[in-house]
Protein backbone atom coordinates (compact mmCIF):
# COMPACT_ATOMS: atom_id res chain seq x y z
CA UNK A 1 -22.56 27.37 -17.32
CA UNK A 2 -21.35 30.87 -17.24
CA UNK A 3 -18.12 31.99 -18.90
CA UNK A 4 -16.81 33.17 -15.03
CA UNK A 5 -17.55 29.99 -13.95
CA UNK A 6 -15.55 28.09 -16.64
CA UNK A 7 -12.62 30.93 -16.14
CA UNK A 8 -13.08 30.06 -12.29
CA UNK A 9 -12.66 26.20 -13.13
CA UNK A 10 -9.97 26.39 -15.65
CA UNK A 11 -7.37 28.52 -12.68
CA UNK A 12 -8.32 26.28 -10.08
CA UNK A 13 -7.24 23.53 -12.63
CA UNK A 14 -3.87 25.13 -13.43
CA UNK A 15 -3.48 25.99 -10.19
CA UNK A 16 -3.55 22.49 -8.58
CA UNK A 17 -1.90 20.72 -11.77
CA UNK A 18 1.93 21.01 -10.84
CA UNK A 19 1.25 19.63 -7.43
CA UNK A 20 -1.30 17.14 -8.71
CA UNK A 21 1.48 15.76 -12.10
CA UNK A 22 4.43 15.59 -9.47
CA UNK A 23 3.42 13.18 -7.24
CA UNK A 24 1.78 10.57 -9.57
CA UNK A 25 4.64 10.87 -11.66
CA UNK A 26 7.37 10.44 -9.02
CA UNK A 27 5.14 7.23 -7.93
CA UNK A 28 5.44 5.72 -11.14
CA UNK A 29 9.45 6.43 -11.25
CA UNK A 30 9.10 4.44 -7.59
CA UNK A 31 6.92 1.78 -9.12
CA UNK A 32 9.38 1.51 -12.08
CA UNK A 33 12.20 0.77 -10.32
CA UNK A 34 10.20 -1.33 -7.31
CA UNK A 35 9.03 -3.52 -10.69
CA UNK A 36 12.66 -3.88 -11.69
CA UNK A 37 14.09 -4.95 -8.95
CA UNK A 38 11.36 -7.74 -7.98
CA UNK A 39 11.70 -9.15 -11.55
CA UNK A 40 15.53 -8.68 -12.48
CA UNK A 41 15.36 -9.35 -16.18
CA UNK A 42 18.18 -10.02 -18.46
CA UNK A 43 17.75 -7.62 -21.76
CA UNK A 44 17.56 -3.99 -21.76
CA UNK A 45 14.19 -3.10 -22.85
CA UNK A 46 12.10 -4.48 -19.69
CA UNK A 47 13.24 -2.81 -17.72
CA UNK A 48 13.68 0.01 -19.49
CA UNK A 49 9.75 -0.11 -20.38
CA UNK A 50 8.26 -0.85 -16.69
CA UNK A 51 10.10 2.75 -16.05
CA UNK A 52 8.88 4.48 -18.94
CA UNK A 53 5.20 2.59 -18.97
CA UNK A 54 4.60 3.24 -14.80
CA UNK A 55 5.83 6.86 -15.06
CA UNK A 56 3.09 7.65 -18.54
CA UNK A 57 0.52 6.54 -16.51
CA UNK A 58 1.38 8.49 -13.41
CA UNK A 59 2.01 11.99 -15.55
CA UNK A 60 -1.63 10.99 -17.48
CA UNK A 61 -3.27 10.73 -14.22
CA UNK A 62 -1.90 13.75 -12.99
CA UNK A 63 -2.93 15.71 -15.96
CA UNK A 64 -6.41 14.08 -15.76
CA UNK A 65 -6.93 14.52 -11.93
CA UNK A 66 -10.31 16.22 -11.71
CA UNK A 67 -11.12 12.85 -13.87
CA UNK A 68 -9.04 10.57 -12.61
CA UNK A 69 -8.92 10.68 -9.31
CA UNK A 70 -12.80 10.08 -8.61
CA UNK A 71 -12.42 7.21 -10.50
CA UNK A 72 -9.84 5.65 -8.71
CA UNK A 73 -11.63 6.02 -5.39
CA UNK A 74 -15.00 5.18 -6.81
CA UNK A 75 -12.85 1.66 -8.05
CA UNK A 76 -11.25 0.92 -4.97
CA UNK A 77 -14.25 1.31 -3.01
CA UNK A 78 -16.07 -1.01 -4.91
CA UNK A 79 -13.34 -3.49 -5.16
CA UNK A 80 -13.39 -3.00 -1.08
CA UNK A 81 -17.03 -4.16 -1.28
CA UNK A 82 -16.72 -7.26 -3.02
């Protein structure tokens, strides 16, 4: 692979990455909270994790979405066919 072709690559990358990070990670924040309030719990750090835990993984797959995102389809498609 060329070096233009990597340079090419890497700004398309940077370019989608704030959209792509946003919107995973404001899905986790939802998923957070939607955790919380299905399973009220009495002690602080439950809840306190489901927030923190579901909004990592939406800000890793949003970083890894060139990655990530095939994966997820190809994984949801398959589960579809069993």
């Amino acid at each position: 692979m060329s070096f233009l072709r990597f340079q090419k690559y890497r700004e398309l990358y940077f370019t989608m990455l704030p959209l792509m990070t946003v919107y995973p990670t404001l899905i986790g924040v939802d998923v957070g909270f939607t955790v919380n309030k299905l399973n009220p719990s009495d002690n602080f750090i439950n809840p306190y994790s489901n927030i923190i835990g579901y909004t990592s993984i939406g800000i890793i797959t949003g970083l890894t979405y060139p990655v990530s995102y095939p994966l997820f389809a190809s994984y949801v498609l398959y589960k579809n066919i069993k």
